[in-house]
N, C-alpha and C. Protein backbone atom coordinates (compact mmCIF):
# COMPACT_ATOMS: atom_id res chain seq x y z
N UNK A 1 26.63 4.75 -15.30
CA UNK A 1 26.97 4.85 -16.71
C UNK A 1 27.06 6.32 -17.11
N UNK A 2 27.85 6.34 -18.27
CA UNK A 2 28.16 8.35 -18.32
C UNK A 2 28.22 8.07 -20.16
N UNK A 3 27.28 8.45 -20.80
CA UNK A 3 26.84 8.17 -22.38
C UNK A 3 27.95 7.16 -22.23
N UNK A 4 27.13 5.99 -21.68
CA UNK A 4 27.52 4.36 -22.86
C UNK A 4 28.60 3.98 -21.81
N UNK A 5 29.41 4.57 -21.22
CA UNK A 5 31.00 4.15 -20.85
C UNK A 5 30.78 4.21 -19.46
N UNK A 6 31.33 2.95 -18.59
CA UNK A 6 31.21 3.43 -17.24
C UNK A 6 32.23 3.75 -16.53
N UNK A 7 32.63 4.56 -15.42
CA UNK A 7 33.96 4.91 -14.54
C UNK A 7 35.15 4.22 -15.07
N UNK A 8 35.30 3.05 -14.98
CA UNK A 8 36.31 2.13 -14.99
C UNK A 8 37.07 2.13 -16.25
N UNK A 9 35.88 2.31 -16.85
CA UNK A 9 36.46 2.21 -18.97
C UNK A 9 37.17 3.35 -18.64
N UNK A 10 36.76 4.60 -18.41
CA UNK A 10 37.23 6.10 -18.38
C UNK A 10 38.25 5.88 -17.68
N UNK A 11 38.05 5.59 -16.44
CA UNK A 11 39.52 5.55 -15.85
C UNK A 11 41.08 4.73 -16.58
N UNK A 12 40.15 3.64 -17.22
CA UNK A 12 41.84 3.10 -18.04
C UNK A 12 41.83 3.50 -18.89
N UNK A 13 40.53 4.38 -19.90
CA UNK A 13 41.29 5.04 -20.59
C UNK A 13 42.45 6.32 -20.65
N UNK A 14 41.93 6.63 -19.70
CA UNK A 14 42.69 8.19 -19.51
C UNK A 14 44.05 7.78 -19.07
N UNK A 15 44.53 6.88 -18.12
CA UNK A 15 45.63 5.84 -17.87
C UNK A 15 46.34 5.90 -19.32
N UNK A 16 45.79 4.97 -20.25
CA UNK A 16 46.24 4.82 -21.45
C UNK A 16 46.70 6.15 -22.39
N UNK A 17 45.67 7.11 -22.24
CA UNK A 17 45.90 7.76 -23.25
C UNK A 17 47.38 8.78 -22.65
N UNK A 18 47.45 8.86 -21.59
CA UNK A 18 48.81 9.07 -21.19
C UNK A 18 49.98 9.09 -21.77
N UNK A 19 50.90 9.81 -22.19
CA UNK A 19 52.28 9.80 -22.55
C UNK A 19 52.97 8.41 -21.73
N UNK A 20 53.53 7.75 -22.38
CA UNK A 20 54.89 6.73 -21.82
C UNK A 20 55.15 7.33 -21.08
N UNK A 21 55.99 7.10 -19.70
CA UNK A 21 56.76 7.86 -19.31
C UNK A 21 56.37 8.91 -18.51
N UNK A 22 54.96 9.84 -18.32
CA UNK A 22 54.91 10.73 -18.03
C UNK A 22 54.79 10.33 -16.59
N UNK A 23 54.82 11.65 -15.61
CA UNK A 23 54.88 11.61 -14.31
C UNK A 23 53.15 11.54 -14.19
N UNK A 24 52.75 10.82 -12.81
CA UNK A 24 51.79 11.28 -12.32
C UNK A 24 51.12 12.19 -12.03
N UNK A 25 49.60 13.20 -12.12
CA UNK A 25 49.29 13.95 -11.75
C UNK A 25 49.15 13.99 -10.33
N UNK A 26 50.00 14.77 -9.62
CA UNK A 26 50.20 14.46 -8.10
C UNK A 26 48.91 15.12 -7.28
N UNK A 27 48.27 16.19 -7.69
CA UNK A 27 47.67 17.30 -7.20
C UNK A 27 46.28 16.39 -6.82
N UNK A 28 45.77 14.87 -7.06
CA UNK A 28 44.84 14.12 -6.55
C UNK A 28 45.35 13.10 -5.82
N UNK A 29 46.74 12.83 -5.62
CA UNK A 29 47.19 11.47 -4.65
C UNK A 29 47.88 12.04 -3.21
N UNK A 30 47.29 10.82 -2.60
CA UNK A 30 47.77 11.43 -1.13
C UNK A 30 48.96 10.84 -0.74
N UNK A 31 49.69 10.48 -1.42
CA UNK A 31 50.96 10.04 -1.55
C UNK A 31 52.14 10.38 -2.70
N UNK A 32 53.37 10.75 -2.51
CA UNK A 32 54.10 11.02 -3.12
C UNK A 32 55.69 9.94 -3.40
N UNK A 33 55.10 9.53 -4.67
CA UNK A 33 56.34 8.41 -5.04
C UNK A 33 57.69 9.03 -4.99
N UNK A 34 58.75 8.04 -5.10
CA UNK A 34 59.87 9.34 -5.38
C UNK A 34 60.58 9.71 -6.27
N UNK A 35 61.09 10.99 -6.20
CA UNK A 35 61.31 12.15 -7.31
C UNK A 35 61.30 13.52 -6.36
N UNK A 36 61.16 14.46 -7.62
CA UNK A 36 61.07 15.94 -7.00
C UNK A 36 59.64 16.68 -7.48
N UNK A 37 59.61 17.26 -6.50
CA UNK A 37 58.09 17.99 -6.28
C UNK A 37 58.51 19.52 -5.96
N UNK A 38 57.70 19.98 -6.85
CA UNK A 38 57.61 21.91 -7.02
C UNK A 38 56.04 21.47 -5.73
N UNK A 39 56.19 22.55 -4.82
CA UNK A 39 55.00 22.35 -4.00
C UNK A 39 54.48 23.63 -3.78
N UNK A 40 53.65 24.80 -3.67
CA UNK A 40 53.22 26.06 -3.88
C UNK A 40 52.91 25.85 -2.26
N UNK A 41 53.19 26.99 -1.68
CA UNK A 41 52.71 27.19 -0.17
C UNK A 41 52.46 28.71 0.01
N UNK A 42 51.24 28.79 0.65
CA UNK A 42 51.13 29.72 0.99
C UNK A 42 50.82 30.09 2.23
N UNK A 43 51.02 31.54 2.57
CA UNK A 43 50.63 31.79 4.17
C UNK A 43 51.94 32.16 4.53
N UNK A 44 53.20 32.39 3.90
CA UNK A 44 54.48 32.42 4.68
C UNK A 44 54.26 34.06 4.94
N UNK A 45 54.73 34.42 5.59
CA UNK A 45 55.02 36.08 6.18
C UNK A 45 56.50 36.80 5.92
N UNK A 46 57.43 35.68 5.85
CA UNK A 46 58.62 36.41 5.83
C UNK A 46 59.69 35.19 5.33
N UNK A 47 61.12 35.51 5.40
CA UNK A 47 61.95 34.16 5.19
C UNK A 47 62.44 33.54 6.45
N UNK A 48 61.54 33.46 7.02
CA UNK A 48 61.52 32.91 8.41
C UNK A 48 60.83 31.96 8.42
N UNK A 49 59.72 32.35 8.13
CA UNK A 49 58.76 30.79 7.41
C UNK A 49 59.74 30.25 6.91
N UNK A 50 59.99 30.35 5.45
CA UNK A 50 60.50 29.73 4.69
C UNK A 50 61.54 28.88 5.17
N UNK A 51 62.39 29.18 5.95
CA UNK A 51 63.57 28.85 6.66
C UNK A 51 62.74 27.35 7.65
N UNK A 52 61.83 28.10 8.34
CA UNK A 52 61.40 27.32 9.62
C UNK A 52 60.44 25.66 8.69
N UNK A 53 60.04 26.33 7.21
CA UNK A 53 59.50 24.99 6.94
C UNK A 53 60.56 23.72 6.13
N UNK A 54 61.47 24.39 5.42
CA UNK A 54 62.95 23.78 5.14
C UNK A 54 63.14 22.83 5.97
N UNK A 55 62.99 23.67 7.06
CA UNK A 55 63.88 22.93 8.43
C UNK A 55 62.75 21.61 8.85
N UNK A 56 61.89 22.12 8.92
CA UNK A 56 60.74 20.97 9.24
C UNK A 56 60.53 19.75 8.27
N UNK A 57 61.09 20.12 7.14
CA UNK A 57 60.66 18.93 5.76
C UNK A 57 61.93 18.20 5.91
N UNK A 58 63.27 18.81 6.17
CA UNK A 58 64.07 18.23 5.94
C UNK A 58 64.33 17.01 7.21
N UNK A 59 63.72 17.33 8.17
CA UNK A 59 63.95 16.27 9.37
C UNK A 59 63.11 14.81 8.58
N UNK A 60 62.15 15.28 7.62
CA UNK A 60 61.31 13.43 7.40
C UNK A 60 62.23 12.66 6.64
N UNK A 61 62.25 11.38 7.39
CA UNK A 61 62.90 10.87 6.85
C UNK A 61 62.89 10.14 5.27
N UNK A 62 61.64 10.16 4.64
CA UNK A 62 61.53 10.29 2.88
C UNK A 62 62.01 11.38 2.49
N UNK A 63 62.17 12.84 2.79
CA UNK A 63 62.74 13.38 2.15
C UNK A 63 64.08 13.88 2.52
N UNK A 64 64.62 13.99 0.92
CA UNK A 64 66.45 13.58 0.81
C UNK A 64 66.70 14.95 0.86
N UNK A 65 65.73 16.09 0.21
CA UNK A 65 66.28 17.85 0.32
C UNK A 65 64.91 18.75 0.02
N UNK A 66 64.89 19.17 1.25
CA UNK A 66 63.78 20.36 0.51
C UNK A 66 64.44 21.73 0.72
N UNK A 67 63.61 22.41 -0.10
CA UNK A 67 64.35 23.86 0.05
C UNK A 67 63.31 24.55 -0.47
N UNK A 68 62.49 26.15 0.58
CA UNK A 68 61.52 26.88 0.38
C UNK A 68 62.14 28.46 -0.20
N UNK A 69 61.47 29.16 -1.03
CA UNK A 69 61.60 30.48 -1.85
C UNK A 69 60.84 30.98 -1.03
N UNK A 70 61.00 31.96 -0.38
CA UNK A 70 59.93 32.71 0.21
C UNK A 70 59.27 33.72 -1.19
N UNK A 71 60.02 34.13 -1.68
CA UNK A 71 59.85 35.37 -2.82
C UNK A 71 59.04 34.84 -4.11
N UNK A 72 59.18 33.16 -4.09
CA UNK A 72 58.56 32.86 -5.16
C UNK A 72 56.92 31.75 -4.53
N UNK A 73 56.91 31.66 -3.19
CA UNK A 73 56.23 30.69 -2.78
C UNK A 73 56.36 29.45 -2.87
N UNK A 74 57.28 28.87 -3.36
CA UNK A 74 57.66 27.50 -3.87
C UNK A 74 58.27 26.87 -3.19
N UNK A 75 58.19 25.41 -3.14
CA UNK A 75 59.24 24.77 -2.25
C UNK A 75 59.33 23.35 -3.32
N UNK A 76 60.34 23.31 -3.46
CA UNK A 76 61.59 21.63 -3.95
C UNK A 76 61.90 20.42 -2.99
N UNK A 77 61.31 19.50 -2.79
CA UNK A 77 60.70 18.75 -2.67
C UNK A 77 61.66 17.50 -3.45
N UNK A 78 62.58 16.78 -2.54
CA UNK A 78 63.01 15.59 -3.19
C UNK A 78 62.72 14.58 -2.53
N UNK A 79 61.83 13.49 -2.91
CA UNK A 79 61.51 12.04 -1.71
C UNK A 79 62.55 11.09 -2.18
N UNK A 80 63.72 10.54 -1.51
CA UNK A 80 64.49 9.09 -1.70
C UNK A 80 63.63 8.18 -2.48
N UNK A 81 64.69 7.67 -3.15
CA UNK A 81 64.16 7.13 -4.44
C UNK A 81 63.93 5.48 -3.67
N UNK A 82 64.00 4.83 -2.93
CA UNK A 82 63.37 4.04 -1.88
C UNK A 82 62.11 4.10 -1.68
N UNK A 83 61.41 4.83 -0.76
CA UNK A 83 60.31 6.02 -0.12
C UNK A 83 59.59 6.32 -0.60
N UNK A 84 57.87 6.38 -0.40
CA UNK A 84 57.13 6.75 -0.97
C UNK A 84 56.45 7.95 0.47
N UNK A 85 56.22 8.90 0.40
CA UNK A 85 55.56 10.04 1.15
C UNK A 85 53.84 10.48 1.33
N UNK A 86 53.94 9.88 2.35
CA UNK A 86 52.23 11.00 2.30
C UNK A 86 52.17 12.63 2.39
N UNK A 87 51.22 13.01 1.43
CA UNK A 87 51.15 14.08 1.78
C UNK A 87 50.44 14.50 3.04
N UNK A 88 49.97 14.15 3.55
CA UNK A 88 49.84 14.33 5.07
C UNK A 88 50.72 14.46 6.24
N UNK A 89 51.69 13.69 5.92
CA UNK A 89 53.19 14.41 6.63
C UNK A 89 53.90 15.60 6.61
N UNK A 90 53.28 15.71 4.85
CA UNK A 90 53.91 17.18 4.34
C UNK A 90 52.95 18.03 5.22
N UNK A 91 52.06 17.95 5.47
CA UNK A 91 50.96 18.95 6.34
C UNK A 91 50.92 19.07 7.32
N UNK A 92 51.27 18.34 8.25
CA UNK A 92 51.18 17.67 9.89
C UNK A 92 52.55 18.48 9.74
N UNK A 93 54.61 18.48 9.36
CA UNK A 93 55.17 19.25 9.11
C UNK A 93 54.71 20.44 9.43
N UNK A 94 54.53 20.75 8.02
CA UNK A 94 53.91 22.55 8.10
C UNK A 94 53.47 23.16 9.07
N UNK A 95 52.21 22.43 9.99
CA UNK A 95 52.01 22.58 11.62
C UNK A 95 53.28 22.49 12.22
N UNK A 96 53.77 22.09 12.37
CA UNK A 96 54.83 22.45 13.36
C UNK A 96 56.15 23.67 13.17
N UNK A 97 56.52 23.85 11.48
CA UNK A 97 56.98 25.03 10.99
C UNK A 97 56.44 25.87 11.66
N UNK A 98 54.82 26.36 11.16
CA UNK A 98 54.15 27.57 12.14
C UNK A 98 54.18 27.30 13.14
N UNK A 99 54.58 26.99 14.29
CA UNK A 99 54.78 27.07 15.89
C UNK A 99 56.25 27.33 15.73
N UNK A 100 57.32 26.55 15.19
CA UNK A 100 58.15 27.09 15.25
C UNK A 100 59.10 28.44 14.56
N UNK A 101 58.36 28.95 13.44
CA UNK A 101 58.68 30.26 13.41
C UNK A 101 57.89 31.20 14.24
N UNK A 102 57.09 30.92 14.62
CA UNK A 102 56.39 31.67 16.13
C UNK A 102 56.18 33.45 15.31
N UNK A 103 55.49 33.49 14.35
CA UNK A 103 54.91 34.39 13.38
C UNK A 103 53.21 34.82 13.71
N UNK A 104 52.50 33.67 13.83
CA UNK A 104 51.53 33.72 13.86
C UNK A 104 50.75 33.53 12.41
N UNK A 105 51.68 32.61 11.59
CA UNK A 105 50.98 32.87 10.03
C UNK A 105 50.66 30.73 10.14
N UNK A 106 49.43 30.85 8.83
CA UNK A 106 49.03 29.61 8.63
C UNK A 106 49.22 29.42 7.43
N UNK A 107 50.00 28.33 7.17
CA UNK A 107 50.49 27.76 6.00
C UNK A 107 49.65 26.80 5.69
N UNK A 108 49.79 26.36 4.07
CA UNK A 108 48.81 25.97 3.58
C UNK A 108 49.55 25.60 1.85
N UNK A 109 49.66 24.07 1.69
CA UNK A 109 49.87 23.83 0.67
C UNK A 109 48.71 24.20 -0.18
N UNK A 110 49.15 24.27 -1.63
CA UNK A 110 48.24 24.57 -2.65
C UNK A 110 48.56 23.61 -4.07
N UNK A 111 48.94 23.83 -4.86
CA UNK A 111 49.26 22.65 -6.05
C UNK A 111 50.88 22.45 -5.32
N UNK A 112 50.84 21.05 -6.22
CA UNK A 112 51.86 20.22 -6.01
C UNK A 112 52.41 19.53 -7.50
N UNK A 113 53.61 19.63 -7.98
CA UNK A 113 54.25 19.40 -9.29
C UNK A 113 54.75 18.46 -9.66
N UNK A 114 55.11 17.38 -10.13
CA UNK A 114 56.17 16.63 -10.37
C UNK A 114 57.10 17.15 -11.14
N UNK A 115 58.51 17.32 -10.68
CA UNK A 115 59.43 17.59 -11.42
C UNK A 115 60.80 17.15 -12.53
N UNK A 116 60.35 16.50 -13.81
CA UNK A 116 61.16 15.75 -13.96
C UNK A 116 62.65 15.88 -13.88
N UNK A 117 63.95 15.30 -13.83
CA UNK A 117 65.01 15.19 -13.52
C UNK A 117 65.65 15.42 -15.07
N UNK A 118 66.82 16.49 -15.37
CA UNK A 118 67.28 16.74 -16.71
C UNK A 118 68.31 16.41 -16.31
């Protein structure tokens, strides 16, 4: 109990008190519905990373386009609107980016965005 209210009340309330419509807070689920995702990475060294993790996101087959900023840290993030994504793929990925830009740098997601569609 937490003054009077227990987990569950809290949890549908906060559910409720939610905007219609709004996107999920992604930055606690280990899964990613689909849409587009701003994803913050860090650890890149150069646009070689950036390049080498592009290349690595774009082979899964949930996602329809990613594309990394080295200059801004960011990466865009689109999952098929089918498809739902673990973020654990997104990570297991990233391991293999760093081997294949062969840098010696460790990447490392950090927040993760939902991006709505204008």
């Amino acid at each position: 109990m937490l003054g009077g209210m227990n987990l569950t009340a809290l949890a549908l309330f906060a559910c409720l008190a939610a905007p219609v419509g709004a996107a999920p807070d992604v930055k606690d689920y280990a899964k990613l519905p689909p849409g587009r995702y701003s994803i913050e990475i860090q650890g890149m060294l150069s646009t070689i990373c950036a390049r080498a993790i592009s290349a690595q996101w774009s082979t899964i087959p949930e996602v329809e386009k990613a594309a990394v900023d080295f200059d801004k840290g960011l990466a865009v993030v689109t999952i098929r609107i089918d498809k739902t994504l673990k973020v654990s793929v997104l990570r297991k990925a990233l391991k293999q980016a760093e081997r294949t830009a062969n840098l010696g740098a460790t990447y490392d997601l950090r927040d993760i965005h939902y991006l709505p569609y204008l």
